[in-house]
Structures are given as C-alpha cells and as structure tokens.
Protein backbone atom coordinates (compact mmCIF):
# COMPACT_ATOMS: atom_id res chain seq x y z
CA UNK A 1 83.12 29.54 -14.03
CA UNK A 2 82.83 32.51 -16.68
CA UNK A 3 79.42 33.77 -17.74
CA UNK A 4 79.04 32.64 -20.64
CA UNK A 5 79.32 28.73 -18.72
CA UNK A 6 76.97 29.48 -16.45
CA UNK A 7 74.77 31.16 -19.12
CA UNK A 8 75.21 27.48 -20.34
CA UNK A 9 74.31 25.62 -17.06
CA UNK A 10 71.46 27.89 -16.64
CA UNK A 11 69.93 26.87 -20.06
CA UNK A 12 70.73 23.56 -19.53
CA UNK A 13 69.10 23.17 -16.28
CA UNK A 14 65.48 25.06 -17.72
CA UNK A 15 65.54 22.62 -20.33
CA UNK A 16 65.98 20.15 -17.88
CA UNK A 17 63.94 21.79 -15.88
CA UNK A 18 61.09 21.98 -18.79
CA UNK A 19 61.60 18.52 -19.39
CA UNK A 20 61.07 16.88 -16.13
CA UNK A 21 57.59 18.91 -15.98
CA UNK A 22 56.49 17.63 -19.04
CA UNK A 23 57.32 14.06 -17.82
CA UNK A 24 55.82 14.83 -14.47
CA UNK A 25 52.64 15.81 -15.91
CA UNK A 26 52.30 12.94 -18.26
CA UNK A 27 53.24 10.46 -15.07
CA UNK A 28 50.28 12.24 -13.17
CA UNK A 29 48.00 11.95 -15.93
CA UNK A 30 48.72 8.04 -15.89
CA UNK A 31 48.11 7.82 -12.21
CA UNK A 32 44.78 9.65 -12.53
CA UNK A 33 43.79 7.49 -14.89
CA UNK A 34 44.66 4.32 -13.24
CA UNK A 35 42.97 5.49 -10.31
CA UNK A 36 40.18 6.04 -12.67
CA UNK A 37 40.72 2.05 -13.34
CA UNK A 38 40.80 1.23 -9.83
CA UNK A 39 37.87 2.91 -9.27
CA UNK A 40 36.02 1.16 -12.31
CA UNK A 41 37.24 -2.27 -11.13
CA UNK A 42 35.87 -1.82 -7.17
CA UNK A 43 32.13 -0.81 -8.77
CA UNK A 44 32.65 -3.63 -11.28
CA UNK A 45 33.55 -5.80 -8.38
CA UNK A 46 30.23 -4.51 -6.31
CA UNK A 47 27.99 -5.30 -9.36
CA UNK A 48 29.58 -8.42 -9.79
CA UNK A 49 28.96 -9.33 -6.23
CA UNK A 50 25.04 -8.70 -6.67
CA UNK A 51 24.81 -10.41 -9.95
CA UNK A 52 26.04 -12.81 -8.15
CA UNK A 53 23.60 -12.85 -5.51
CA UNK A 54 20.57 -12.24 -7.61
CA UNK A 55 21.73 -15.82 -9.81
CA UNK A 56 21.49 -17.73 -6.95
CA UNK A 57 18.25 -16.70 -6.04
CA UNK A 58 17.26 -16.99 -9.70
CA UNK A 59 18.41 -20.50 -9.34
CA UNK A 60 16.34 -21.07 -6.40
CA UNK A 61 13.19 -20.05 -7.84
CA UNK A 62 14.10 -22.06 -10.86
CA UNK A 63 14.89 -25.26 -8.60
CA UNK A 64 10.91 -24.59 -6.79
CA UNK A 65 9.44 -23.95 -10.59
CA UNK A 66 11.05 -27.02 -11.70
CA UNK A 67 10.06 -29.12 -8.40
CA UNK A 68 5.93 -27.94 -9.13
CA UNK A 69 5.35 -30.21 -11.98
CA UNK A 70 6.65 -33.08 -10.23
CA UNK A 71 4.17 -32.55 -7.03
CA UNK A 72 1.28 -31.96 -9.07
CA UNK A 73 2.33 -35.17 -10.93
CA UNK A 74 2.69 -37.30 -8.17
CA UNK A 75 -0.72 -35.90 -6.21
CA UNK A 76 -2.47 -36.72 -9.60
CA UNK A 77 -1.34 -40.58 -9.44
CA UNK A 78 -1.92 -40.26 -6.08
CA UNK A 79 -5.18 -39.06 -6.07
CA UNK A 80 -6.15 -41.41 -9.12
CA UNK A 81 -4.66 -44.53 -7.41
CA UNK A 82 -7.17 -43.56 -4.15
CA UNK A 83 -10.18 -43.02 -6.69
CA UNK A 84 -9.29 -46.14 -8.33
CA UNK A 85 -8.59 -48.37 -4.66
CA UNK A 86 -12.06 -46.40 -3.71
CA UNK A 87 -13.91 -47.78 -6.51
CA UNK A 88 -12.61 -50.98 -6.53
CA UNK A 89 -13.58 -51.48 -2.32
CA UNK A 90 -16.89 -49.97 -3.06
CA UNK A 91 -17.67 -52.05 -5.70
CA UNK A 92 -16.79 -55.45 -3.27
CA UNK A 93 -18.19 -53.86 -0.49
CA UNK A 94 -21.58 -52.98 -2.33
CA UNK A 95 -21.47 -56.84 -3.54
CA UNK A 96 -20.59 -57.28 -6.98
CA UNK A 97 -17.90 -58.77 -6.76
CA UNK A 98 -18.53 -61.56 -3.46
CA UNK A 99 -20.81 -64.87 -4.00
C-alpha cells in the first residue's frame, strides 16, 4: 500500500470510526431510557398492587355499610312484632279478651 491508500483507509476508518460513536451513543440513550420505562412500570406495578388492596377493603366496608340497614330493619320488625305479641298477651291475660 502507497500513502496516499492508506491516507484513504485512515479516513475511511475515522469516519467509520465517527459513525459508530454516534450510533453508539444514540443506542445508549435508548437503553437509558427504557430502563427509565422499566423503572416506571415496577412503581406503576407497586401502586397498582395497593390500589388494589385498598379496593378490596373499600369493598368490605361497603359490603358492612350496605348490611346496617338491613339489621336495623329486621330488629325494628322484630322489636315491633314482640311489642305487638306483648300487647296482644297482656291484653288476654289482663281479661279483655276471655268470658
């Protein structure tokens, strides 16, 4: 090889050289930001896990509000049917109602 072909190589291979660099630096810009991505989809992951956890025990307290109406309900009409059985028995037993 002369020098004015390995002038030519040289050149070549710095452009090359320049190139590849360039390329390398954009590939670890991509790989920083999908690590950035990764990193972003584990905390998403976490706060998805206690959103989770804090519907069911929404839920629960829902299902216990919900179930309160129905027990005061049914100790009313309880409590009204024993008033009502009570006044009935007093009122036979007290003789208004026998010959």
């Amino acid at each position: 090889m002369n020098q004015d072909e390995v002038s030519d190589k040289l050149i070549e291979v710095d452009q090359r050289s320049k190139s590849n660099k360039y390329r390398l630096d954009k590939l670890e810009e991509r790989q920083d930001n999908l690590e950035q991505i990764a990193n972003a989809f584990s905390v998403m992951q976490k706060e998805q896990e206690y959103i989770k956890e804090d519907v069911r025990e929404i839920k629960e307290d829902i299902k216990i509000l919900a179930e309160r109406p129905a027990k005061r309900w049914d100790t009313i009409v309880e409590r009204v049917i024993t008033v009502i059985v009570g006044a009935v028995v007093g009122y036979l037993l007290s003789g208004g109602g026998l010959p």
